[in-house]
PDB file of N, CA and C in Angstrom:
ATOM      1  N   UNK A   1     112.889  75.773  81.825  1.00  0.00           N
ATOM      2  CA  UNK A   1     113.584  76.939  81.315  1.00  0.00           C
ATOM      3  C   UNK A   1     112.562  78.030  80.997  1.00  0.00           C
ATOM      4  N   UNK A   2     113.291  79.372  81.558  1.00  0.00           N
ATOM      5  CA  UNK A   2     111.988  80.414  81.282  1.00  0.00           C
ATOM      6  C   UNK A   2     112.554  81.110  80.046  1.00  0.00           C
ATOM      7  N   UNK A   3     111.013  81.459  79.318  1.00  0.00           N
ATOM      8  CA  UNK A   3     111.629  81.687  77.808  1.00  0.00           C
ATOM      9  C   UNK A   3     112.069  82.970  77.557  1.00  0.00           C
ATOM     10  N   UNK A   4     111.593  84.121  78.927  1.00  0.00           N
ATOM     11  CA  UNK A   4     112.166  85.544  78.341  1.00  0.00           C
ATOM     12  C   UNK A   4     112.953  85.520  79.544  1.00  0.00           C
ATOM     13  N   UNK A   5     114.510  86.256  77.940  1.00  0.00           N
ATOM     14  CA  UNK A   5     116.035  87.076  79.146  1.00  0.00           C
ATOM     15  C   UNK A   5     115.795  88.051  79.726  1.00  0.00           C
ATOM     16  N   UNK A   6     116.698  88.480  80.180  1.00  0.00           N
ATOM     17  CA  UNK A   6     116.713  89.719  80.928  1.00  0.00           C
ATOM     18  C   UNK A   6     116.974  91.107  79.485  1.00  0.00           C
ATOM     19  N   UNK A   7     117.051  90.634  78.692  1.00  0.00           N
ATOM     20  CA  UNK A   7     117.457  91.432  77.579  1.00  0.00           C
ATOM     21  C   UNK A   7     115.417  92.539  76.944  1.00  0.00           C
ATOM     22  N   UNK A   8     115.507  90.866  77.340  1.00  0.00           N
ATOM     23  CA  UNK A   8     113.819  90.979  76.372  1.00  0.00           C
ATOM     24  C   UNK A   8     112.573  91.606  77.140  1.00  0.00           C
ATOM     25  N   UNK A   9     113.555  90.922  78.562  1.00  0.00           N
ATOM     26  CA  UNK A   9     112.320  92.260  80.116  1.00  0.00           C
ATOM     27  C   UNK A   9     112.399  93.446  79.957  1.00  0.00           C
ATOM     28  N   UNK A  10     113.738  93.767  79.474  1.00  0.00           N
ATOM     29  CA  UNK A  10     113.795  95.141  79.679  1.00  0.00           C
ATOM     30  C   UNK A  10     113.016  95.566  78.686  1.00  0.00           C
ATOM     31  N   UNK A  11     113.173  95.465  77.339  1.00  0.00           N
ATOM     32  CA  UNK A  11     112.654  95.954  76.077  1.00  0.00           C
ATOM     33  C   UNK A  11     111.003  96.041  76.524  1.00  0.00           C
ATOM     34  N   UNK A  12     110.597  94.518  77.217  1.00  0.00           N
ATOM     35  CA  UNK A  12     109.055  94.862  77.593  1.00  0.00           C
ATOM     36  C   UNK A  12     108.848  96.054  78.704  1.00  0.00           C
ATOM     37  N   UNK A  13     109.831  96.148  79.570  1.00  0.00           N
ATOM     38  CA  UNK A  13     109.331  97.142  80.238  1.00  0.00           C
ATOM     39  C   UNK A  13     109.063  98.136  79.748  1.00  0.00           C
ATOM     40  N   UNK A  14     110.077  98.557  78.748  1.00  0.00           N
ATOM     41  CA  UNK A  14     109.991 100.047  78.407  1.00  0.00           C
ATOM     42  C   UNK A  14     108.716  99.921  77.099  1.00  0.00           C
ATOM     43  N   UNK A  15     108.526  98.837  76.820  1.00  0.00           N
ATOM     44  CA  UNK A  15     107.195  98.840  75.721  1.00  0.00           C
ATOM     45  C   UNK A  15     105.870  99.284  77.110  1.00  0.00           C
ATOM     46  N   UNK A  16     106.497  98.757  78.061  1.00  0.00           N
ATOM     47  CA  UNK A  16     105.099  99.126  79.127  1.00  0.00           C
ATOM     48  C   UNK A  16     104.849 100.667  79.654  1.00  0.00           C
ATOM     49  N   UNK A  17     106.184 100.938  79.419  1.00  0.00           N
ATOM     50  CA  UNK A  17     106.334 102.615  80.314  1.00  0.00           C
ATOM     51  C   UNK A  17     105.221 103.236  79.054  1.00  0.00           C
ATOM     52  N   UNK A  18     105.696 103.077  77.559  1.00  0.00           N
ATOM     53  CA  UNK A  18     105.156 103.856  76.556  1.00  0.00           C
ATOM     54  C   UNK A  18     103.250 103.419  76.682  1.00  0.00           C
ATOM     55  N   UNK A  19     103.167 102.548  77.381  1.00  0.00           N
ATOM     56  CA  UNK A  19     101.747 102.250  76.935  1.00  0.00           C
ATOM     57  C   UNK A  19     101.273 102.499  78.132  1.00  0.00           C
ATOM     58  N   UNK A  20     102.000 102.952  79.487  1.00  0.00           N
ATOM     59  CA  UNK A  20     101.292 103.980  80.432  1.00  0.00           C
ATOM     60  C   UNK A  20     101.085 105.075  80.275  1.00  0.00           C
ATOM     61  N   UNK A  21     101.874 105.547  79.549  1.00  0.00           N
ATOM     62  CA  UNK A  21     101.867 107.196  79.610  1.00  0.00           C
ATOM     63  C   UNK A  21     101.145 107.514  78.271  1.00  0.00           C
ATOM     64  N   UNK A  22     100.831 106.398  77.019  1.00  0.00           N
ATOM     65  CA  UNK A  22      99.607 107.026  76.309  1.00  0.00           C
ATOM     66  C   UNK A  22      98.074 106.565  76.514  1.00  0.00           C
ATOM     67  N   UNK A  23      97.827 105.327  77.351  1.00  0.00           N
ATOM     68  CA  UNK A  23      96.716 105.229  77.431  1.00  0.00           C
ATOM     69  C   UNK A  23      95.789 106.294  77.957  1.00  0.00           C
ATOM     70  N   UNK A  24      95.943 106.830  78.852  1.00  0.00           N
ATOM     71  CA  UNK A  24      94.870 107.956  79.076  1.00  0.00           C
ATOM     72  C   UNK A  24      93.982 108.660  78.116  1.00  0.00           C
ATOM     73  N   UNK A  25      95.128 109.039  76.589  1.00  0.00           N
ATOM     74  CA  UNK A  25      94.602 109.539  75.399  1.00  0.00           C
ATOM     75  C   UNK A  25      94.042 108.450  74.917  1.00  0.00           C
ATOM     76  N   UNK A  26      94.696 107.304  74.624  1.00  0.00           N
ATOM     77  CA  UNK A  26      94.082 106.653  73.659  1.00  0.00           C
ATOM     78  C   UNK A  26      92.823 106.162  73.890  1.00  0.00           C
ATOM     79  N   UNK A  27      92.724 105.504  75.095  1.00  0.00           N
ATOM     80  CA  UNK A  27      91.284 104.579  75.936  1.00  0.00           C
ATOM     81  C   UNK A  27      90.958 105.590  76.025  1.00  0.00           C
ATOM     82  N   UNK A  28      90.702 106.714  76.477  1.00  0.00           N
ATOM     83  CA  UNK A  28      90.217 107.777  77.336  1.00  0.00           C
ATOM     84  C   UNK A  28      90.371 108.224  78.626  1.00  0.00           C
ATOM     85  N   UNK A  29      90.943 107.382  79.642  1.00  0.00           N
ATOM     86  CA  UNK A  29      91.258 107.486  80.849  1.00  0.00           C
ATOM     87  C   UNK A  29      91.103 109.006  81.721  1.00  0.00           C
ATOM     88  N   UNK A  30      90.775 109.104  82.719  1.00  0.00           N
ATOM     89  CA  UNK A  30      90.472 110.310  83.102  1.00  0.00           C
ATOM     90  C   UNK A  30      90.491 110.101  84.810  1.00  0.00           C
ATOM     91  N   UNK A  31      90.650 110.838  85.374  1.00  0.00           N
ATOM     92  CA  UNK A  31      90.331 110.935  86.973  1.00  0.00           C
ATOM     93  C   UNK A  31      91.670 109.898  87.460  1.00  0.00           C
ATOM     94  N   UNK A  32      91.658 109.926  88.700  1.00  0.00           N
ATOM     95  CA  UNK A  32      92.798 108.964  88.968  1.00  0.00           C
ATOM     96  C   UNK A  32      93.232 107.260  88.378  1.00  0.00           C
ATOM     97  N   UNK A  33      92.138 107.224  87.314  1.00  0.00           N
ATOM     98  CA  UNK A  33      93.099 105.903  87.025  1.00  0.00           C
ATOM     99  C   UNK A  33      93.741 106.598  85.516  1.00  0.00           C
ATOM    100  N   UNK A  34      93.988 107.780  84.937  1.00  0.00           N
ATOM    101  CA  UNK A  34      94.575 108.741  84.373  1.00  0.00           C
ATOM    102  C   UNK A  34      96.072 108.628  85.445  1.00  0.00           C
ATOM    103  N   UNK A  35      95.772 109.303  86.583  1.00  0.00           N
ATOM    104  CA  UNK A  35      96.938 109.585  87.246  1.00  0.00           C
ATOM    105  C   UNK A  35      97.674 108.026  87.394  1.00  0.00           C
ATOM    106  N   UNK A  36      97.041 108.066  88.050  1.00  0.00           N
ATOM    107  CA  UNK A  36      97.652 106.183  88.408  1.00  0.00           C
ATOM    108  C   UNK A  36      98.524 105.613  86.761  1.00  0.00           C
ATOM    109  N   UNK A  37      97.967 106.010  85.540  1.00  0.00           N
ATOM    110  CA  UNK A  37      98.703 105.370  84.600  1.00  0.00           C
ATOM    111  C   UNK A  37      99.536 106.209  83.946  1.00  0.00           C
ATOM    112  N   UNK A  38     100.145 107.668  84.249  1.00  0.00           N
ATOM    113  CA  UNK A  38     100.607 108.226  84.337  1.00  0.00           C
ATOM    114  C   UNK A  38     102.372 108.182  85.733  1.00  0.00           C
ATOM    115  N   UNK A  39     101.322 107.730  86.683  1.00  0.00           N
ATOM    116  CA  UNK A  39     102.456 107.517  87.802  1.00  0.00           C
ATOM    117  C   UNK A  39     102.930 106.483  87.240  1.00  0.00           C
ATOM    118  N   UNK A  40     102.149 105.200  87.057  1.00  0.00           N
ATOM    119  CA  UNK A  40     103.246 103.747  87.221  1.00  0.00           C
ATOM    120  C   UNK A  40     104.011 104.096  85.887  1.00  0.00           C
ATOM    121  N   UNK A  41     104.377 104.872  84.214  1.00  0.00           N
ATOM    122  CA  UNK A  41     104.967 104.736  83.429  1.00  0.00           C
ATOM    123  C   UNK A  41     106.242 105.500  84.043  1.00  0.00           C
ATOM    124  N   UNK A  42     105.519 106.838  84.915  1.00  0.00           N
ATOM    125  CA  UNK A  42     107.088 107.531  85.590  1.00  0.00           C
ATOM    126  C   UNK A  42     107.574 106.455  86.297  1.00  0.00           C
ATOM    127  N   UNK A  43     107.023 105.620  87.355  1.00  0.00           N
ATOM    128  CA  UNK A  43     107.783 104.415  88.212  1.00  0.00           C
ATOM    129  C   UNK A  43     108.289 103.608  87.482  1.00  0.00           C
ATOM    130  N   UNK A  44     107.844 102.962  86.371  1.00  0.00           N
ATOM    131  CA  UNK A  44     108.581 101.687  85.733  1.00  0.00           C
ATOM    132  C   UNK A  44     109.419 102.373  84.927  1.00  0.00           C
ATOM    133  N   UNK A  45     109.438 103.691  84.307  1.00  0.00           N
ATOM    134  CA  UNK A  45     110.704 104.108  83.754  1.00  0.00           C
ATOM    135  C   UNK A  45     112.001 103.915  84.910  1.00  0.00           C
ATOM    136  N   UNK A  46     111.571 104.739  85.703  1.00  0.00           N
ATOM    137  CA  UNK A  46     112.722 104.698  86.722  1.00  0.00           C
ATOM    138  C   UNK A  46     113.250 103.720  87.498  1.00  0.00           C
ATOM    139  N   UNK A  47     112.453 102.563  87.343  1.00  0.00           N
ATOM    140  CA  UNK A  47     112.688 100.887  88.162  1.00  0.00           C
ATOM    141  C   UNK A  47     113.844 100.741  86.579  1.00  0.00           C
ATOM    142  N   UNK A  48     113.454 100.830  85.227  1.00  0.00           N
ATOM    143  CA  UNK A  48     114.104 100.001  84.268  1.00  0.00           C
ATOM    144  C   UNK A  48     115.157 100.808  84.386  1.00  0.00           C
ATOM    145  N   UNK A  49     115.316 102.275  84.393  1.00  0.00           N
ATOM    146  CA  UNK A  49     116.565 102.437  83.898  1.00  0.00           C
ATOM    147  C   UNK A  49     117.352 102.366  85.057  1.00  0.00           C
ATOM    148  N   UNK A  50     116.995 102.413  86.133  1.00  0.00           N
ATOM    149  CA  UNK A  50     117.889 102.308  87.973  1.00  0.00           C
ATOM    150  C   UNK A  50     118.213 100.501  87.763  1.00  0.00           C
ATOM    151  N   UNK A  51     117.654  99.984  87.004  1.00  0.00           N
ATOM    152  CA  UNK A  51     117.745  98.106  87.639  1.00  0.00           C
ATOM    153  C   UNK A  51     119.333  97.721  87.053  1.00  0.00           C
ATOM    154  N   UNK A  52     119.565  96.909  87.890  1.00  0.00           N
ATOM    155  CA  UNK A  52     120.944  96.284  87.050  1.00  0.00           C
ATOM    156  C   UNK A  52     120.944  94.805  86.701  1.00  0.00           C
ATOM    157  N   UNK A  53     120.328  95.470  85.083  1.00  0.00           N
ATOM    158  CA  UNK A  53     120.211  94.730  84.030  1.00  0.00           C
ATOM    159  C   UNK A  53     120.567  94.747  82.962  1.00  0.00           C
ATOM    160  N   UNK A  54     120.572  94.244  81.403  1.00  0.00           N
ATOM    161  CA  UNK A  54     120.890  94.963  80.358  1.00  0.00           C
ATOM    162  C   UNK A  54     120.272  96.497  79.815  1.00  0.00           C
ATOM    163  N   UNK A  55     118.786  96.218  80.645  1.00  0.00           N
ATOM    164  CA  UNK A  55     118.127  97.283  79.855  1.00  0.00           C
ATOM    165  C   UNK A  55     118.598  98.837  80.782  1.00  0.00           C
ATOM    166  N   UNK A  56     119.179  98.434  82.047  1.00  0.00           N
ATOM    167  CA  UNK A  56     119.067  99.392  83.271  1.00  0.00           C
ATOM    168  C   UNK A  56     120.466 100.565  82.664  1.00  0.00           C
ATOM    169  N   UNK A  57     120.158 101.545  83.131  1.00  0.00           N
ATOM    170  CA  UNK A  57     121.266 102.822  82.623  1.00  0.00           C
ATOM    171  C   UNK A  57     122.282 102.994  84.034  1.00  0.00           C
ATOM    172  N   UNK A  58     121.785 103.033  85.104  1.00  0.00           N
ATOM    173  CA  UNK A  58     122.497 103.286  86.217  1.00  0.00           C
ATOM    174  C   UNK A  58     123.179 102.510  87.077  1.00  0.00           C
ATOM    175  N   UNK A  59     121.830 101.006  87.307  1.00  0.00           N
ATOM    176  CA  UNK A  59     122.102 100.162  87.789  1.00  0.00           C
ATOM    177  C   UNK A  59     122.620  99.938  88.896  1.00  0.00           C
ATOM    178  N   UNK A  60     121.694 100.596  89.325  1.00  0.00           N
ATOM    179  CA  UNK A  60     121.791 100.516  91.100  1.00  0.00           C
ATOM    180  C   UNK A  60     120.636  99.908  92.008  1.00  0.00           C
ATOM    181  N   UNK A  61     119.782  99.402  91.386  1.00  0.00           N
ATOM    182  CA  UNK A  61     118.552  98.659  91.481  1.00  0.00           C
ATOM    183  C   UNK A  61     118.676  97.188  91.757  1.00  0.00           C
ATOM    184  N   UNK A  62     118.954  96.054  92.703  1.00  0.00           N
ATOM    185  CA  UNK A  62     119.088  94.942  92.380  1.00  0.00           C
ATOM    186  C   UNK A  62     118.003  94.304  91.410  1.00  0.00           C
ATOM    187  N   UNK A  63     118.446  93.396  90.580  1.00  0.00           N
ATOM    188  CA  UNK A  63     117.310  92.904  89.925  1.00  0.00           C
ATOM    189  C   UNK A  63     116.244  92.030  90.882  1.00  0.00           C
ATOM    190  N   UNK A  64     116.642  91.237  91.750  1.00  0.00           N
ATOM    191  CA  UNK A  64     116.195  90.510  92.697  1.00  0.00           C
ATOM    192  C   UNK A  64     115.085  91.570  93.416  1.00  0.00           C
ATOM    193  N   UNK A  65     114.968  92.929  93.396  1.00  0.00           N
ATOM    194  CA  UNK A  65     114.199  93.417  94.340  1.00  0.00           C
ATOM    195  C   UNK A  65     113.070  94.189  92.806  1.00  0.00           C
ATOM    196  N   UNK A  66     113.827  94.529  91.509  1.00  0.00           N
ATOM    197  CA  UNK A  66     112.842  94.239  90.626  1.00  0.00           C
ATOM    198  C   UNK A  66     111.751  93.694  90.259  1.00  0.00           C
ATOM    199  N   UNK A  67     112.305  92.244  90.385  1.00  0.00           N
ATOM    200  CA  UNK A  67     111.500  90.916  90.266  1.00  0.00           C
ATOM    201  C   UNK A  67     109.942  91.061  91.326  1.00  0.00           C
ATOM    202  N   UNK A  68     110.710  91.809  92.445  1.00  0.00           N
ATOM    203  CA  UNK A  68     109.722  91.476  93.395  1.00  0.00           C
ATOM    204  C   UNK A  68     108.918  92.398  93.596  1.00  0.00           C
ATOM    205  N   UNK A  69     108.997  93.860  93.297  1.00  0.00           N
ATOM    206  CA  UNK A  69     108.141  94.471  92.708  1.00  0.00           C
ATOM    207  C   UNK A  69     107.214  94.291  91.763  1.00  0.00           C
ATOM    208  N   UNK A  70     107.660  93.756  90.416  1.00  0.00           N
ATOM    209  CA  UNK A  70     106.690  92.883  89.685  1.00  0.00           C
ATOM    210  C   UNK A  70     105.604  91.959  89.927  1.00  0.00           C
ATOM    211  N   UNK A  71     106.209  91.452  90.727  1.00  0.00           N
ATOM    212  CA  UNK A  71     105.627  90.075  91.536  1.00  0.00           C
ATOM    213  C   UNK A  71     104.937  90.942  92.077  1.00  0.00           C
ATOM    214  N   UNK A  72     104.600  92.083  93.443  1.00  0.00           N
ATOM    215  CA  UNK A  72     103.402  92.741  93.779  1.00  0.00           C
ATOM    216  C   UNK A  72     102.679  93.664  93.102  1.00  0.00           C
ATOM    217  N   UNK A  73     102.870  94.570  92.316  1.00  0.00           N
ATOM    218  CA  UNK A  73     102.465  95.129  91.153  1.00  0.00           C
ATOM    219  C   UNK A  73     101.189  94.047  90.521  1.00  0.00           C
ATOM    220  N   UNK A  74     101.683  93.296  89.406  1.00  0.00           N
ATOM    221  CA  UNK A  74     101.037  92.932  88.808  1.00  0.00           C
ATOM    222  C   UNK A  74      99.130  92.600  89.170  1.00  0.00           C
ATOM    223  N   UNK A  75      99.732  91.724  90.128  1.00  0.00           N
ATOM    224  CA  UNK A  75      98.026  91.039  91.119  1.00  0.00           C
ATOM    225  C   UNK A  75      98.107  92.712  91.974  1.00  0.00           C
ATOM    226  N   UNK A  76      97.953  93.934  92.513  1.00  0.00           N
ATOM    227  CA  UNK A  76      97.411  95.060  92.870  1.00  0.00           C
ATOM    228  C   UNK A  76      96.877  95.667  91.831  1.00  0.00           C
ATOM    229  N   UNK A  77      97.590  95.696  90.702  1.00  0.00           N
ATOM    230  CA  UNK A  77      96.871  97.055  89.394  1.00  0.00           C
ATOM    231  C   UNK A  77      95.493  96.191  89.366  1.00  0.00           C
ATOM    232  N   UNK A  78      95.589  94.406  88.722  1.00  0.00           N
ATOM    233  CA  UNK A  78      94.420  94.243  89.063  1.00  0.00           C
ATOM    234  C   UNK A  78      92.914  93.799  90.241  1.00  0.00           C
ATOM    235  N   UNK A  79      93.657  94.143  91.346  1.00  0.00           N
ATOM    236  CA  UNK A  79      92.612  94.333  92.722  1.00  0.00           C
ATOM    237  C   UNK A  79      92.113  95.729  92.497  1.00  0.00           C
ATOM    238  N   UNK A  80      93.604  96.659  92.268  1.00  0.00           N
ATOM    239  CA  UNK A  80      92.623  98.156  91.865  1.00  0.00           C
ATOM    240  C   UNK A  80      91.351  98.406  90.923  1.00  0.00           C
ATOM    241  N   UNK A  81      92.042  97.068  89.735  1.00  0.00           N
ATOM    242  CA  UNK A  81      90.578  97.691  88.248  1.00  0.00           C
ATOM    243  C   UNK A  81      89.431  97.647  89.156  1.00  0.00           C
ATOM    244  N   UNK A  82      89.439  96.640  90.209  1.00  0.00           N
ATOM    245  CA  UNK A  82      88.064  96.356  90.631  1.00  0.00           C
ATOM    246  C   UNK A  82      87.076  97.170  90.908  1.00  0.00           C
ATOM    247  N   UNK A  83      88.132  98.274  91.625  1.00  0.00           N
ATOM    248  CA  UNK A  83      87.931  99.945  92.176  1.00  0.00           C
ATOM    249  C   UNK A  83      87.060 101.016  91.556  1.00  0.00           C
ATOM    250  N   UNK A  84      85.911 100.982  91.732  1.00  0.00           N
ATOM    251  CA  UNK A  84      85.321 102.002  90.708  1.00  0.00           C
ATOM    252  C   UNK A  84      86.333 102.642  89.593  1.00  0.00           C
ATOM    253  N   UNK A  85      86.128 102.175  88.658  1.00  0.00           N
ATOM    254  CA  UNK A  85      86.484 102.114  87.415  1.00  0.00           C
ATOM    255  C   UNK A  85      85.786 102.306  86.164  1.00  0.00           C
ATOM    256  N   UNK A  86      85.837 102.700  85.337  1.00  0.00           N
ATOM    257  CA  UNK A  86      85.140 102.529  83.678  1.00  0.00           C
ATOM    258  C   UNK A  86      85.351 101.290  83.240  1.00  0.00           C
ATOM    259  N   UNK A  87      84.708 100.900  82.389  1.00  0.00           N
ATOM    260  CA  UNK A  87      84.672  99.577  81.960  1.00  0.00           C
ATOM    261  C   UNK A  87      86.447  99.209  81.131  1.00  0.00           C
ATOM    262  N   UNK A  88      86.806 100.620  79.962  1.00  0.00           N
ATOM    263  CA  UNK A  88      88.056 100.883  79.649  1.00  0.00           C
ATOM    264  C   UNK A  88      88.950 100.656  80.597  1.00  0.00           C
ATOM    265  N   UNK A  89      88.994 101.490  81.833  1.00  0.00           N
ATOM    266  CA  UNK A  89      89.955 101.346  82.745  1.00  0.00           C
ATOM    267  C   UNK A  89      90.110 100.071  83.167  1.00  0.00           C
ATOM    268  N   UNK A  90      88.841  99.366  83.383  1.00  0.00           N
ATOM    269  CA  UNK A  90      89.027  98.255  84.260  1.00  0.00           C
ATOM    270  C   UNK A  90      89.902  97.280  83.483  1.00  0.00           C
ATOM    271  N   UNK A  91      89.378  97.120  82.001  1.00  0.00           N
ATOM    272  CA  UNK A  91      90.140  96.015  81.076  1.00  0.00           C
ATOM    273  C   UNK A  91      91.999  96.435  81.258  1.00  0.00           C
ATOM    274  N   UNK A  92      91.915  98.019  81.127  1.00  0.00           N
ATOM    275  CA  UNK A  92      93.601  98.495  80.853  1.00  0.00           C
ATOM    276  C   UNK A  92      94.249  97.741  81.868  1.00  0.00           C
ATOM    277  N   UNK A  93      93.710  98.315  83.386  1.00  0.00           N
ATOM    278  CA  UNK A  93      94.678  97.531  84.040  1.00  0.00           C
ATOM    279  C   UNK A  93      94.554  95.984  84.677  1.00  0.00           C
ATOM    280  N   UNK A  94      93.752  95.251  84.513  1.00  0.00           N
ATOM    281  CA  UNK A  94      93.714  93.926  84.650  1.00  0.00           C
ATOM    282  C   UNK A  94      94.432  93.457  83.578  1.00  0.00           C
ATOM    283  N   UNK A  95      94.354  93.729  82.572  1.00  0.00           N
ATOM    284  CA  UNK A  95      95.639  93.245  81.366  1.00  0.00           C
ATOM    285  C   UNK A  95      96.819  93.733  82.004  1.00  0.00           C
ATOM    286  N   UNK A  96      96.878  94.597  81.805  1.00  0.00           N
ATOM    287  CA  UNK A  96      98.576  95.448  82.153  1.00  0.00           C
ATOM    288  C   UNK A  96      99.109  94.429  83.948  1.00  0.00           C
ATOM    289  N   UNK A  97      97.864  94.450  85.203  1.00  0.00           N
ATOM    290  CA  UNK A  97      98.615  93.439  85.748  1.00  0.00           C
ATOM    291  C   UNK A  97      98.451  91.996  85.362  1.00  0.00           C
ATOM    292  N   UNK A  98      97.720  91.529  84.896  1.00  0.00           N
ATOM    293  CA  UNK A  98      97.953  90.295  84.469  1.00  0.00           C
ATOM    294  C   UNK A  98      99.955  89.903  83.554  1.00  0.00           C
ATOM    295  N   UNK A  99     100.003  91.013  82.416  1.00  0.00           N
ATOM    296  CA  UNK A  99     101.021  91.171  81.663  1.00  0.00           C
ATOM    297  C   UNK A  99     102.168  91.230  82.444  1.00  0.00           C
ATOM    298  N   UNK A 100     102.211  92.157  83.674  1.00  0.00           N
ATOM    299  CA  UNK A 100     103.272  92.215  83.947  1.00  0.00           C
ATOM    300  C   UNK A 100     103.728  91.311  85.449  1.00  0.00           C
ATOM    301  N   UNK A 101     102.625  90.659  85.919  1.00  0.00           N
ATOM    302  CA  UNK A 101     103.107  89.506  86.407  1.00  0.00           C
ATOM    303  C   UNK A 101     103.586  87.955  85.978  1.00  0.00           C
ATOM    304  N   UNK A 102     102.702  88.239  84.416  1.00  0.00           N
ATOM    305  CA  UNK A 102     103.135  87.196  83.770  1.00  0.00           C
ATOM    306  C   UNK A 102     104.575  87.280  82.641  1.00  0.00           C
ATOM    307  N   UNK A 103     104.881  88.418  82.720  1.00  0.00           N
ATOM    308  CA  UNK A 103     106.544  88.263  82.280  1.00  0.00           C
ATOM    309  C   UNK A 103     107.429  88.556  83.493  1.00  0.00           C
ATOM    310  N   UNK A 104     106.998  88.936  85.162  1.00  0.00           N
ATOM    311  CA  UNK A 104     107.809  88.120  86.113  1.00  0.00           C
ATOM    312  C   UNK A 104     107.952  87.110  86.134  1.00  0.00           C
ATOM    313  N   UNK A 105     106.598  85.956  86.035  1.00  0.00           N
ATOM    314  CA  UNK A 105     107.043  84.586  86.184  1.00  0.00           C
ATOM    315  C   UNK A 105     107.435  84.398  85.097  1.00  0.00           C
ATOM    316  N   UNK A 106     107.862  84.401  84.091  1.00  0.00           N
ATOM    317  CA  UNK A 106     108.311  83.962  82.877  1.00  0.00           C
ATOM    318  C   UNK A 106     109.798  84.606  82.305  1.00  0.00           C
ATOM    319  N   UNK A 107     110.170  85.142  83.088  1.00  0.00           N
ATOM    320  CA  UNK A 107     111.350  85.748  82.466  1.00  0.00           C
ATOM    321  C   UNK A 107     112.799  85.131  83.412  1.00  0.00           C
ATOM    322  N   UNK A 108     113.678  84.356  83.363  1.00  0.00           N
ATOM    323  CA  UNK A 108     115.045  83.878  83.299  1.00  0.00           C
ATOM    324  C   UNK A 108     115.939  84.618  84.112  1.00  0.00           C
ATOM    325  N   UNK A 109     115.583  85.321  85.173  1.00  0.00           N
ATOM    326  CA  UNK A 109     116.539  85.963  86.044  1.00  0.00           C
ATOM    327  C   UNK A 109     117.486  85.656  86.911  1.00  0.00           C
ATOM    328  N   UNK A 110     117.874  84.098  86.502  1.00  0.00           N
ATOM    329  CA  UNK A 110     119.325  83.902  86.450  1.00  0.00           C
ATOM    330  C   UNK A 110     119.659  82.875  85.385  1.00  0.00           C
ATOM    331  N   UNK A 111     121.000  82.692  85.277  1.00  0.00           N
ATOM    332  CA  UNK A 111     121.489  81.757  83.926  1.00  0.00           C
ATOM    333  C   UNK A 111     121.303  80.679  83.693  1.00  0.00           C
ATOM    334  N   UNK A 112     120.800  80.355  85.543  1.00  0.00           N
ATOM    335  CA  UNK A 112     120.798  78.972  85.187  1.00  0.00           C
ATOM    336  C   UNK A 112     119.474  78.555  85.574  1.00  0.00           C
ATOM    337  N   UNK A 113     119.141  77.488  85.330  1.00  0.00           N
ATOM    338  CA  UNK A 113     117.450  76.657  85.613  1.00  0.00           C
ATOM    339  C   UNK A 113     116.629  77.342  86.636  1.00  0.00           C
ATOM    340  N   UNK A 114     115.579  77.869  86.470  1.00  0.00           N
ATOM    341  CA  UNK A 114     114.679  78.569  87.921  1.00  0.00           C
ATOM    342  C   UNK A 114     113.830  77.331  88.381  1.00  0.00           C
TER     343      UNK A 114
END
């Protein structure tokens, strides 16, 4: 049994959108991995609120193609840190994909046993 709902993905997503779009200030971020964490909070806003889920507003997104975005996301943000990077940058997004592949595999996206 996976321990996070679909209730609790969403809430993380949107805890993730907010912590794309301030890291730049906070770490310092600058040059395109600035942009880059700027783009993915506009993309994962618009994946959460398009998905049809609890957290989704429109819901025109299958969750199934969610999932699988996640699933490539996560392992790319961190092939990118690898990418000439700051030492800041590099940690932001090797956490952030580590995080968000690890509440794909961990999150319950259907009712019954995965």
């Amino acid at each position: 049994m996976k321990p996070i709902s679909l209730a609790v993905h969403g809430a993380i997503d949107y805890l993730a959108v907010v912590i794309f779009a301030v890291a730049p200030a906070v770490i310092g971020l600058s040059g395109w991995p600035a942009a880059l964490s700027y783009a993915l909070a506009g993309i994962h806003l618009l994946m959460t609120l398009l998905t049809d889920f609890p957290a989704g507003v429109i819901k025109v997104i299958p969750i199934a193609l969610h999932q699988w975005v996640e699933r490539i996301v996560g392992p790319v943000l961190v092939i990118l840190a690898l990418v000439s990077m700051t030492e800041a940058a590099r940690a932001f997004f090797v956490a952030m994909g580590v995080i968000i592949f690890a509440v794909e595999r961990l999150t319950a996206y259907r009712s019954t046993t995965d």
